[in-house]
Protein backbone atom coordinates (compact mmCIF):
# COMPACT_ATOMS: atom_id res chain seq x y z
CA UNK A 1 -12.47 -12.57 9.27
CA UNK A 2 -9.69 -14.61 7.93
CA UNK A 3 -7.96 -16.82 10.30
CA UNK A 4 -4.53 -15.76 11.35
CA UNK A 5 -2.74 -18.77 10.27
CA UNK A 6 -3.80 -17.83 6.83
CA UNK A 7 -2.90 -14.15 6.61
CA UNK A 8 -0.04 -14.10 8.77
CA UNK A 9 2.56 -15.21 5.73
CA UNK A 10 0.89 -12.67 3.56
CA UNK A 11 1.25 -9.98 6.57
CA UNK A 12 5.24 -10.82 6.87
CA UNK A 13 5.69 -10.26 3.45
CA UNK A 14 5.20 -6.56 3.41
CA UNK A 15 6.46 -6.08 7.33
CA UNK A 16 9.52 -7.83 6.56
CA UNK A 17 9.97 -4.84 3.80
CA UNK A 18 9.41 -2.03 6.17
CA UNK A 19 6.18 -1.62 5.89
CA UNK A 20 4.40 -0.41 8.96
CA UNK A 21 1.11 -2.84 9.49
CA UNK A 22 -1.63 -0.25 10.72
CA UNK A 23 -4.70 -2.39 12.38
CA UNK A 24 -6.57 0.35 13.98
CA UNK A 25 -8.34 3.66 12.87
CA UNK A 26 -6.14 6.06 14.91
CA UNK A 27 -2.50 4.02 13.13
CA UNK A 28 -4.29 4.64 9.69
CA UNK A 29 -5.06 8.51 10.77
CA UNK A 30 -1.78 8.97 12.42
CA UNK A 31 0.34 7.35 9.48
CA UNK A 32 -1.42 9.36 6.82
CA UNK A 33 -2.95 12.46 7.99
CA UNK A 34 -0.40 13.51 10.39
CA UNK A 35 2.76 12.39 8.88
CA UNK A 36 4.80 14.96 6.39
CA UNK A 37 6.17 13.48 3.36
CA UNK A 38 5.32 10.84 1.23
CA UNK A 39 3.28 7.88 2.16
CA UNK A 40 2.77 4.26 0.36
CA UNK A 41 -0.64 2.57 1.16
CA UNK A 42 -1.02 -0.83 0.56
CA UNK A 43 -4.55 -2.56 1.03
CA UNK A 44 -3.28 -6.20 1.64
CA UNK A 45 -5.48 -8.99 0.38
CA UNK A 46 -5.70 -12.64 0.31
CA UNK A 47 -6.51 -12.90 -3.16
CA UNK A 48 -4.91 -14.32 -5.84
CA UNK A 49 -3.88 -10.93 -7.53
CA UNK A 50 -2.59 -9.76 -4.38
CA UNK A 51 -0.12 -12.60 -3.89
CA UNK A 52 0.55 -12.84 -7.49
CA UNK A 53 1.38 -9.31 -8.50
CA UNK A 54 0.78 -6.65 -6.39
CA UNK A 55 2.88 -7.17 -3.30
CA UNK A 56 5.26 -8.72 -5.65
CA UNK A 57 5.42 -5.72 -7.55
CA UNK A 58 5.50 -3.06 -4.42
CA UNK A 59 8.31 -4.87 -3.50
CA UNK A 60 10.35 -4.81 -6.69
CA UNK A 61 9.20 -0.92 -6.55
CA UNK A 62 11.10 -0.19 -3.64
CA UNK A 63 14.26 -1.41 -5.09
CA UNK A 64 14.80 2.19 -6.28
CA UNK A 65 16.96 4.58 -5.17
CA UNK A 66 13.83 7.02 -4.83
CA UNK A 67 11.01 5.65 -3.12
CA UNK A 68 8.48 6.55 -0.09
CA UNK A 69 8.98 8.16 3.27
CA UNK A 70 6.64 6.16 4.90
CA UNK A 71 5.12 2.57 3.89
CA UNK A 72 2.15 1.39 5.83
CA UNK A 73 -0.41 -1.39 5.17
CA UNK A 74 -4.27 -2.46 6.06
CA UNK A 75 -5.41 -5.98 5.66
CA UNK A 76 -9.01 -5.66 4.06
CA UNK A 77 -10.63 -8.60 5.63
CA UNK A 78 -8.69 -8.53 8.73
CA UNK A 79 -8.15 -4.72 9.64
CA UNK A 80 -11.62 -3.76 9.20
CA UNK A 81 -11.37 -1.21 11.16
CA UNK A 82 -8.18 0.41 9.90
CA UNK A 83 -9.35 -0.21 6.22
CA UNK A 84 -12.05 1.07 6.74
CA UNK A 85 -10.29 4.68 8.10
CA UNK A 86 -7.61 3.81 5.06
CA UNK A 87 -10.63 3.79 2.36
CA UNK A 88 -11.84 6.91 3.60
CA UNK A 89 -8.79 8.93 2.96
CA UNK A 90 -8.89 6.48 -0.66
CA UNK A 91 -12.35 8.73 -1.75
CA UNK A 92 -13.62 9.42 -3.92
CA UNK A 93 -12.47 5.89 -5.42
CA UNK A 94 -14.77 2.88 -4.15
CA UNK A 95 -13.36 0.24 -1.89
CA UNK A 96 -10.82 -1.90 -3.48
CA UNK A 97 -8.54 -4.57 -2.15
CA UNK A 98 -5.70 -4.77 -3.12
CA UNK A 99 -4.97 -1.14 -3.89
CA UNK A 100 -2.31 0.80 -3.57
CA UNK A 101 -2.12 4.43 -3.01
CA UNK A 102 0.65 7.40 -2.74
CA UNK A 103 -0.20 10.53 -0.06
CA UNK A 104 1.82 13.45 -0.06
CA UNK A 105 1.84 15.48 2.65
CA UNK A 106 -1.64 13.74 3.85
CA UNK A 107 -2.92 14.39 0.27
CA UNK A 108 -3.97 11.37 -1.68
CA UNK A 109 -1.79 11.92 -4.90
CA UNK A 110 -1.76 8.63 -6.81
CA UNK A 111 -4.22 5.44 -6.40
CA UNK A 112 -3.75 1.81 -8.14
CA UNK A 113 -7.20 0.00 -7.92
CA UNK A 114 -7.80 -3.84 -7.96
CA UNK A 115 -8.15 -3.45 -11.99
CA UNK A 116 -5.29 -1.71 -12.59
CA UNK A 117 -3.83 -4.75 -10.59
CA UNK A 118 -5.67 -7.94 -12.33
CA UNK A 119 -3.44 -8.71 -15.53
CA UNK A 120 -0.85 -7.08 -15.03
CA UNK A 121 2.81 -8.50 -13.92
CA UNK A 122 4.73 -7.54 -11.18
CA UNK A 123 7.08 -6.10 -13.21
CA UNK A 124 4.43 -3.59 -14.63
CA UNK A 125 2.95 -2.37 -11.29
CA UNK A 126 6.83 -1.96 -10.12
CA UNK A 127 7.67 -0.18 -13.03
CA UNK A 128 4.75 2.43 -13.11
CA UNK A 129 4.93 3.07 -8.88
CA UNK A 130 8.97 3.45 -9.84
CA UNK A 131 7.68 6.33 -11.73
CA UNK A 132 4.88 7.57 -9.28
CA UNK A 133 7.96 7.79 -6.88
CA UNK A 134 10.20 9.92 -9.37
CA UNK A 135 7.41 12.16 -9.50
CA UNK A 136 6.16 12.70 -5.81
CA UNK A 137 9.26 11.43 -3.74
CA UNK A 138 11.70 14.19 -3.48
CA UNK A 139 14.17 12.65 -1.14
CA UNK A 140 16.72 10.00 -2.23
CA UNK A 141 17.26 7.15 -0.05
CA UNK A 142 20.13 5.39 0.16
């Protein structure tokens, strides 16, 4: 367990975007499997690739005029609980943190794992989930 000092800046980050910070089992089942629409998962992380270019590049993602219904995060490391629900709906792919993942409709449609994350910029991973949104995320947000 991380101590809250630490992960609380990392936390803000994504809840001062909108994102929805699930920390139990029943959030993480309520957010994905009962929600209609489109859902953005993010598995927060303290590591280096996390601060450096994943939540950097969710962020830029959702500078679109297309995006998500719904954005919710875990914190692996924190949340166990939740990420542990969260990775269940994430099979068959094996726990990864960060990770980012698109539901539709409850329906995992899209997943980013940790080494689709290491080496790339920000820039990339907003510019491919920019295009994950064109194709799954119907409604236009304005």
């Amino acid at each position: 367990m991380y101590p809250p000092e630490l992960v609380n800046p990392m936390r803000k980050e994504l809840a001062n975007a909108g994102f929805k910070e699930t920390q139990t089992a029943t959030d993480v089942e309520q957010a994905i499997k009962h929600q209609p629409g489109t859902t953005l998962l993010v598995v927060n992380s303290v590591c280096g690739c996390a601060a450096g270019t994943c939540r950097p590049g969710v962020l830029q993602s959702l500078k679109s005029e297309i995006k998500p219904d719904q954005l919710i995060t875990v914190f692996a490391g924190v949340d166990r609980e939740a990420t542990q629900k969260a990775r269940e709906f994430l099979l068959p792919y094996p726990p990864s943190s960060p990770a980012i993942a698109l539901f539709k409709d409850g329906q995992l449609v899209h997943m980013i794992e940790r080494h689709h994350i290491e080496g790339r910029s920000a820039d990339m991973i907003g510019n491919h989930l920019k295009q994950v949104y064109q194709e799954y995320c119907t409604e236009k947000v304005n």
